[in-house]
N, C-alpha and C. Protein backbone atom coordinates (compact mmCIF):
# COMPACT_ATOMS: atom_id res chain seq x y z
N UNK A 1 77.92 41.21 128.14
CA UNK A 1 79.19 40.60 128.49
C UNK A 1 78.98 39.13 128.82
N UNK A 2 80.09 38.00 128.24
CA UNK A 2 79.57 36.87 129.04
C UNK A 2 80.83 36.30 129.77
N UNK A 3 80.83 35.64 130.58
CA UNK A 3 81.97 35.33 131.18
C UNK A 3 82.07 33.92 131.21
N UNK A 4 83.12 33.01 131.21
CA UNK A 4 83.18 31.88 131.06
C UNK A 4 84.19 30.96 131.69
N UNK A 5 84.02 30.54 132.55
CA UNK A 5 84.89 29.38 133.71
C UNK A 5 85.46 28.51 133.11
N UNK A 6 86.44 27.94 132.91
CA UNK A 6 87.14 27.05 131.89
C UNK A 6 87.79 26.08 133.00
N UNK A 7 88.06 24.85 132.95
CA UNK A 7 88.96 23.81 133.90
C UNK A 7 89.67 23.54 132.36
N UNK A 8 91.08 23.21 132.52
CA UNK A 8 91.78 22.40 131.25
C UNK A 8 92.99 21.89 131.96
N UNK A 9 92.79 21.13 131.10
CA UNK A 9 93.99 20.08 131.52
C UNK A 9 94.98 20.13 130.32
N UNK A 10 96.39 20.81 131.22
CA UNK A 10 97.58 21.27 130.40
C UNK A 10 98.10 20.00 129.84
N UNK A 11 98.20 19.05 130.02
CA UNK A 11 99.11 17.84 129.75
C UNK A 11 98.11 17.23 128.25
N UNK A 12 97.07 17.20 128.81
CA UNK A 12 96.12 16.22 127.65
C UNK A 12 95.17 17.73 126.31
N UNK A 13 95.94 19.04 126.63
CA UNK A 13 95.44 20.10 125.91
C UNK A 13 93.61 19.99 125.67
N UNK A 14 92.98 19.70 127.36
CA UNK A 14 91.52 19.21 126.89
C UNK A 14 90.64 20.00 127.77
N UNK A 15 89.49 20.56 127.68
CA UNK A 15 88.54 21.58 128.28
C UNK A 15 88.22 20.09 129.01
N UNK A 16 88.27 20.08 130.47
CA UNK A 16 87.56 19.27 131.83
C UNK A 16 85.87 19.53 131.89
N UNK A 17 85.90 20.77 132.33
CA UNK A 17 85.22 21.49 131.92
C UNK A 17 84.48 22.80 131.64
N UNK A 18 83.21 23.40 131.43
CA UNK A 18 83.47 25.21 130.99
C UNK A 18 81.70 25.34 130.93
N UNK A 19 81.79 25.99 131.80
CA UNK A 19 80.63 26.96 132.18
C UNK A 19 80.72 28.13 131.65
N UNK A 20 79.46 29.06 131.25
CA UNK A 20 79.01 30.08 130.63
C UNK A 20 78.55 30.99 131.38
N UNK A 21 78.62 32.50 131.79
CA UNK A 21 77.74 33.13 132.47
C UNK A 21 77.29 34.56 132.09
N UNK A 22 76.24 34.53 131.46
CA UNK A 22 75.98 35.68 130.70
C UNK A 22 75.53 37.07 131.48
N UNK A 23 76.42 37.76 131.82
CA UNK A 23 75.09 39.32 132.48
C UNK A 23 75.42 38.74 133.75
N UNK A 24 76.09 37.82 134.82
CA UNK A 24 76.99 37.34 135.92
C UNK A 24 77.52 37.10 136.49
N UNK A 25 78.65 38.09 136.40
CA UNK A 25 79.94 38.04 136.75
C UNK A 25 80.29 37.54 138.14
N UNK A 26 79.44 37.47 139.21
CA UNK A 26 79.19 37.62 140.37
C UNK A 26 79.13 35.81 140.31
N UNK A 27 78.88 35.45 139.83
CA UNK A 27 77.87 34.01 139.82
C UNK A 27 79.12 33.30 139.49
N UNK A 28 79.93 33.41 138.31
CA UNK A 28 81.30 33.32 137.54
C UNK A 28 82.40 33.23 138.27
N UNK A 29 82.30 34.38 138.98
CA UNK A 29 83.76 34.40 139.84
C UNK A 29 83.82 33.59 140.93
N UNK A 30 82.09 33.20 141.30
CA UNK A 30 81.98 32.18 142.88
C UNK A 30 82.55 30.91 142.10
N UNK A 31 81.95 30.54 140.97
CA UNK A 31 82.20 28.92 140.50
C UNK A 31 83.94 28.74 140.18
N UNK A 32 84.48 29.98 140.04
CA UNK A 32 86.05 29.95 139.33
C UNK A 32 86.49 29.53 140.87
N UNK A 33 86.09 30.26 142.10
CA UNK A 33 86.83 30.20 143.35
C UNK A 33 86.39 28.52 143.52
N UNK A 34 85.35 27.86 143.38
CA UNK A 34 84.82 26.63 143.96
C UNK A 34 85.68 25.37 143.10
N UNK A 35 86.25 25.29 141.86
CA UNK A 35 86.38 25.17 141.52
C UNK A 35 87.77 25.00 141.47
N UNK A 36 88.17 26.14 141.73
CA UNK A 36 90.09 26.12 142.10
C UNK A 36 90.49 25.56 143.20
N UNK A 37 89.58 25.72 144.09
CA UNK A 37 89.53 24.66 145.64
C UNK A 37 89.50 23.08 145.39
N UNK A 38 88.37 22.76 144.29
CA UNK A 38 88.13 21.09 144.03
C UNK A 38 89.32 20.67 143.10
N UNK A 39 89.86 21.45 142.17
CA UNK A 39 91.66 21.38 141.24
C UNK A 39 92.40 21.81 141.95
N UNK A 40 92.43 22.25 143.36
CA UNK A 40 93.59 22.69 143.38
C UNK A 40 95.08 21.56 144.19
N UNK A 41 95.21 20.56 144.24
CA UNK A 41 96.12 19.57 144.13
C UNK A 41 96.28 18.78 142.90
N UNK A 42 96.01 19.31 141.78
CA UNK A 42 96.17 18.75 140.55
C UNK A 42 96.78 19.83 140.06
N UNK A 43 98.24 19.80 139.79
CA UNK A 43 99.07 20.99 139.06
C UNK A 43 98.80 20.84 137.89
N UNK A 44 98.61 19.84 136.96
CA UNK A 44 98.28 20.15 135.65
C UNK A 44 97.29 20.35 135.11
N UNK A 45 96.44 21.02 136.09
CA UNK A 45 95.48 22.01 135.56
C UNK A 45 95.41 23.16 136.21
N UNK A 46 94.18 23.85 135.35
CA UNK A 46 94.06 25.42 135.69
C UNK A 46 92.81 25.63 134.96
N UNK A 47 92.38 26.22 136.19
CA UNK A 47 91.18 26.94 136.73
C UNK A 47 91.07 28.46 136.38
N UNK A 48 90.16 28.61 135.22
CA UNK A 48 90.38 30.42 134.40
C UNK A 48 88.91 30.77 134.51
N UNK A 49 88.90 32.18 134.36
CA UNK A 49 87.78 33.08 134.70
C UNK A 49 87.89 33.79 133.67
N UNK A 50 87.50 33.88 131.78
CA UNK A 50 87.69 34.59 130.88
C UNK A 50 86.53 35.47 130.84
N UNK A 51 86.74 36.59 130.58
CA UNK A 51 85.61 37.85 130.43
C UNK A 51 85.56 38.70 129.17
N UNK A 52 84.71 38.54 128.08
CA UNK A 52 84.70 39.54 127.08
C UNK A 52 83.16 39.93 126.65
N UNK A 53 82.98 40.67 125.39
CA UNK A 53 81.76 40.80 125.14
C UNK A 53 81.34 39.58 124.27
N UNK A 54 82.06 39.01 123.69
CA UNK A 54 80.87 37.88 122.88
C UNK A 54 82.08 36.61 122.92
N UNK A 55 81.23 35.63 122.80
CA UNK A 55 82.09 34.06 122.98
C UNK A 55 83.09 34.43 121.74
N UNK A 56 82.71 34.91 120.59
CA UNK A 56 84.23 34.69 119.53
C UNK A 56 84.64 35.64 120.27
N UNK A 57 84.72 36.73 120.68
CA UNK A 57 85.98 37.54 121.08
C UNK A 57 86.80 36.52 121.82
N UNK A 58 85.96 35.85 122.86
CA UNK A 58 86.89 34.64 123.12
C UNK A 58 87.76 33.70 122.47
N UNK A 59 87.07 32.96 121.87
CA UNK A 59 87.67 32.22 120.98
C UNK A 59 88.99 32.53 120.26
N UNK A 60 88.98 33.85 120.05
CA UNK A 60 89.64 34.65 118.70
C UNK A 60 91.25 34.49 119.98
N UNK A 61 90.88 35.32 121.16
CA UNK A 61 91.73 35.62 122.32
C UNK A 61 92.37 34.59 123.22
N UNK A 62 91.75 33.07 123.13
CA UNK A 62 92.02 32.75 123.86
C UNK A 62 92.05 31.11 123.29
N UNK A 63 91.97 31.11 122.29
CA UNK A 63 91.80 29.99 121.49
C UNK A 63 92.09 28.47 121.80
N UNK A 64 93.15 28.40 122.89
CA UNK A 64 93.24 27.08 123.46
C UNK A 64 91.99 26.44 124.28
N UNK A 65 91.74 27.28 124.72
CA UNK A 65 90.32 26.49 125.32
C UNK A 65 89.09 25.90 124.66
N UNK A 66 89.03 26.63 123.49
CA UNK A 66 87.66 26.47 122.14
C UNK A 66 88.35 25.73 121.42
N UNK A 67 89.58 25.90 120.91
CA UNK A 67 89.65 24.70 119.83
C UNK A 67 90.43 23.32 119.57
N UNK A 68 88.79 22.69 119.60
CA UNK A 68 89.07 20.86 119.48
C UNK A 68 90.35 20.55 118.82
N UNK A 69 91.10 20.65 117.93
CA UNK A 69 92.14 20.71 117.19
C UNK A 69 93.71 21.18 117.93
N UNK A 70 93.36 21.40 119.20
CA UNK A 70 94.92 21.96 119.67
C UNK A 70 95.74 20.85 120.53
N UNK A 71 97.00 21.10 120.37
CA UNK A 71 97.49 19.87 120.70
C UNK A 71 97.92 20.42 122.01
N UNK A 72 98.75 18.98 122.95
CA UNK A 72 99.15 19.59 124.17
C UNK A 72 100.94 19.68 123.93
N UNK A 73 101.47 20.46 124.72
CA UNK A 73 102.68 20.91 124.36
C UNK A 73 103.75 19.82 124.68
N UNK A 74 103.28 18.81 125.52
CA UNK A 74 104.02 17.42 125.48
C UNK A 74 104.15 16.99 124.06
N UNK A 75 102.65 16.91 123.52
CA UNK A 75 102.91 16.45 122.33
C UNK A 75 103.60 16.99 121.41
N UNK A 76 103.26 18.42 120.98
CA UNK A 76 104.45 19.32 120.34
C UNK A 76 105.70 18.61 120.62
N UNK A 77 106.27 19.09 121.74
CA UNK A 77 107.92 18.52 122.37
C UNK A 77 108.23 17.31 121.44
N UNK A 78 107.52 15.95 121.73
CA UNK A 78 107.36 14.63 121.11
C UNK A 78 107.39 14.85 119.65
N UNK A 79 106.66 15.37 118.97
CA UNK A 79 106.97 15.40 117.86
C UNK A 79 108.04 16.07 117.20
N UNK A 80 108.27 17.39 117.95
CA UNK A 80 110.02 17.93 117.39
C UNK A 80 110.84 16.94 117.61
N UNK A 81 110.78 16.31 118.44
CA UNK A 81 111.84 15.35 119.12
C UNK A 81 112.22 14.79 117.91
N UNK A 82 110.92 13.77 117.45
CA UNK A 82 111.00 12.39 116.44
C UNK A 82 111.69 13.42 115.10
N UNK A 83 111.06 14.37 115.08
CA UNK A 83 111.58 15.19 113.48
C UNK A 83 112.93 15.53 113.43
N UNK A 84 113.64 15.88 114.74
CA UNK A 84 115.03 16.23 114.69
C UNK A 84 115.97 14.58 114.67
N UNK A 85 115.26 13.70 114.90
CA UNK A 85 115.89 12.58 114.87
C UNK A 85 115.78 11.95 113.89
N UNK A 86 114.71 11.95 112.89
CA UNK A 86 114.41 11.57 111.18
C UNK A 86 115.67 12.61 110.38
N UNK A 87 115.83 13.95 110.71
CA UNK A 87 116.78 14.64 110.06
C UNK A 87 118.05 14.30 110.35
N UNK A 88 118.35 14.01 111.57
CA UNK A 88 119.48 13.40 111.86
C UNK A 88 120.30 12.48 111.08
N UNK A 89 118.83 11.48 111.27
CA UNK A 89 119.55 10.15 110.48
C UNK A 89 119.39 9.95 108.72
């Protein structure tokens, strides 16, 4: 099993950062608590504790955190915005 601590920052859709803990769950869950204490007056982030058997099960499950390519949902918003206003006009 490996477990994996994630910090991300909702606004900028970006891994802060992400620790690994293989066969440690114990070790994992202290750094998720230490961690949510040092973020926790920053609302636009969040502090996760993901648990599966192999990093792609992750990936596959949880995909915002692994992939470089995802945008943040501000930006989404921003860009429907501009597209409903190109159709407009």
């Amino acid at each position: 099993m490996i477990d994996v601590v994630v910090v991300y920052d909702r606004p900028s859709a970006t891994v802060v950062e992400r620790m690994d803990f293989v066969e440690n769950s114990t070790a994992a869950f202290e750094k998720r608590l230490e961690l949510e204490r040092a973020y926790r007056n920053q609302g636009a982030v969040e502090v996760v504790l993901l648990n599966a058997s192999s990093i792609d099960d992750l990936k596959v499950s949880h995909s915002r955190y692994f992939d470089p390519n995802a945008i943040s949902a501000a930006r989404v918003k921003r860009l429907s915005e501009e597209l409903s206003r190109k159709i407009a006009s």
